[in-house]
Protein backbone atom coordinates (compact mmCIF):
# COMPACT_ATOMS: atom_id res chain seq x y z
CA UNK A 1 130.76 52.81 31.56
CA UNK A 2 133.75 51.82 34.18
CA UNK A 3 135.63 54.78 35.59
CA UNK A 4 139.19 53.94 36.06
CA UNK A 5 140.23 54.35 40.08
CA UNK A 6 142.22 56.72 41.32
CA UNK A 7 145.02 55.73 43.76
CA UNK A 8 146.77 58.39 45.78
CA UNK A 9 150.06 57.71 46.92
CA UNK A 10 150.31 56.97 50.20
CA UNK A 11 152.32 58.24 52.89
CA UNK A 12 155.43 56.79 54.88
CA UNK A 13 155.35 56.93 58.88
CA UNK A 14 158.00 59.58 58.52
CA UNK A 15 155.94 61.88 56.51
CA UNK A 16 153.02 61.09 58.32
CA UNK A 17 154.50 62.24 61.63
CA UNK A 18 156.41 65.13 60.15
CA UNK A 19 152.75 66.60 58.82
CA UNK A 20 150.91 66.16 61.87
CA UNK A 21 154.30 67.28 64.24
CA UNK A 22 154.00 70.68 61.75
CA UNK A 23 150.51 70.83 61.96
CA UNK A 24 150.50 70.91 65.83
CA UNK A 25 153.61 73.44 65.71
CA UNK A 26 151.35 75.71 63.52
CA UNK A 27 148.58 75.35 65.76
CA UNK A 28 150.92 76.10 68.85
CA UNK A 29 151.80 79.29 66.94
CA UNK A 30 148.57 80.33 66.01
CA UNK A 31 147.31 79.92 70.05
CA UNK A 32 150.11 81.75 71.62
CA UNK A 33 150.14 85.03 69.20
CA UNK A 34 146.20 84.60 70.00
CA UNK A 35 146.71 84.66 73.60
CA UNK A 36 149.19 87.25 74.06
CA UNK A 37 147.44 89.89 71.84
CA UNK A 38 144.27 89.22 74.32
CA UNK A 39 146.98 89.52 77.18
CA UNK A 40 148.09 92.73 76.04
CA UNK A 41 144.44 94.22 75.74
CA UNK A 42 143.53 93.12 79.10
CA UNK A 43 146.34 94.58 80.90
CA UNK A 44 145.51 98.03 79.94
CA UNK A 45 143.82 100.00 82.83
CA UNK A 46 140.31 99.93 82.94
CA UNK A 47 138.47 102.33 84.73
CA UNK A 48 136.01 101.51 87.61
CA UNK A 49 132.27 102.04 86.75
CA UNK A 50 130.98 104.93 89.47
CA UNK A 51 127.86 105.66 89.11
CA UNK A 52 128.75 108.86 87.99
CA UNK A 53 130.92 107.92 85.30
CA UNK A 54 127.71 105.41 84.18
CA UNK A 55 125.71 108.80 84.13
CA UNK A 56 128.49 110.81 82.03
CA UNK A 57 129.19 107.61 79.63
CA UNK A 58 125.06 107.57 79.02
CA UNK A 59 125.12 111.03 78.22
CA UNK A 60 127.98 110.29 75.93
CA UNK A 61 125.74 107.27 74.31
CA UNK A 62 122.57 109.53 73.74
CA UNK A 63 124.67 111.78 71.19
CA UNK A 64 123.67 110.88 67.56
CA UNK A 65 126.97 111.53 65.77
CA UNK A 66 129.91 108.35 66.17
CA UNK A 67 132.96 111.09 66.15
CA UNK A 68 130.79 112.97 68.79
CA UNK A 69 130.23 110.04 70.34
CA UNK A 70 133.65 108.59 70.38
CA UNK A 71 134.68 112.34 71.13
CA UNK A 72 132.90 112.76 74.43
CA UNK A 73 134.44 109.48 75.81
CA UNK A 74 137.71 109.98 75.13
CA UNK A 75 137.20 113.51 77.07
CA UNK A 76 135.28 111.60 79.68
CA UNK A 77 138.23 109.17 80.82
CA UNK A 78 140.31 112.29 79.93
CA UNK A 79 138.98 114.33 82.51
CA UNK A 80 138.80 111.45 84.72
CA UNK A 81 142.47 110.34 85.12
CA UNK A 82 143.48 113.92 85.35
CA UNK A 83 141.26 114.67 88.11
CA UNK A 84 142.86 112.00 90.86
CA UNK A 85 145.29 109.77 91.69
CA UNK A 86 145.72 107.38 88.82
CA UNK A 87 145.83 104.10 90.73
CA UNK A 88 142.66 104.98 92.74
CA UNK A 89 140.43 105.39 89.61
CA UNK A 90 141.34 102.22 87.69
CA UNK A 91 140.00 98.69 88.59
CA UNK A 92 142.02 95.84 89.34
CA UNK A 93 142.38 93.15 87.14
């Protein structure tokens, strides 16, 4: 039993390099709205880990509950850009 072959059409140059020129373009796309949602993220202030704020986030972490949880860390960096000067209590980048 013979199977027949199968020949795909091939290509020109023209198509050739208009594929791979789109494929590249989609890549490029792809990258760059990768990069500057990871840009946006890390220029939001982050706050510098005192020890105190280490103790306050543990105590935060021991809580069972995930809304408590979440709940008592929102309050935490709350209370701790209200209670100074807002460039002193968040780290450089």
């Amino acid at each position: 039993m013979t199977h027949p072959v199968v020949s795909f059409p091939t290509l020109s140059s023209q198509a050739r390099a208009a594929c791979v020129t789109a494929a590249v373009a989609c890549s490029a796309c792809i990258s760059v709205g990768l990069l500057a949602l990871f840009a946006s993220a890390s220029s939001q202030p982050w706050l510098i880990p005192t020890p105190q704020l280490l103790q306050a986030q543990a105590q935060c972490d021991a809580l069972r509950d995930v809304t408590a949880r979440a709940d008592c860390s929102h309050q935490l960096v709350a209370r701790t850009l209200a209670a100074g000067p807002y460039p002193a209590h968040v780290a450089a980048r």
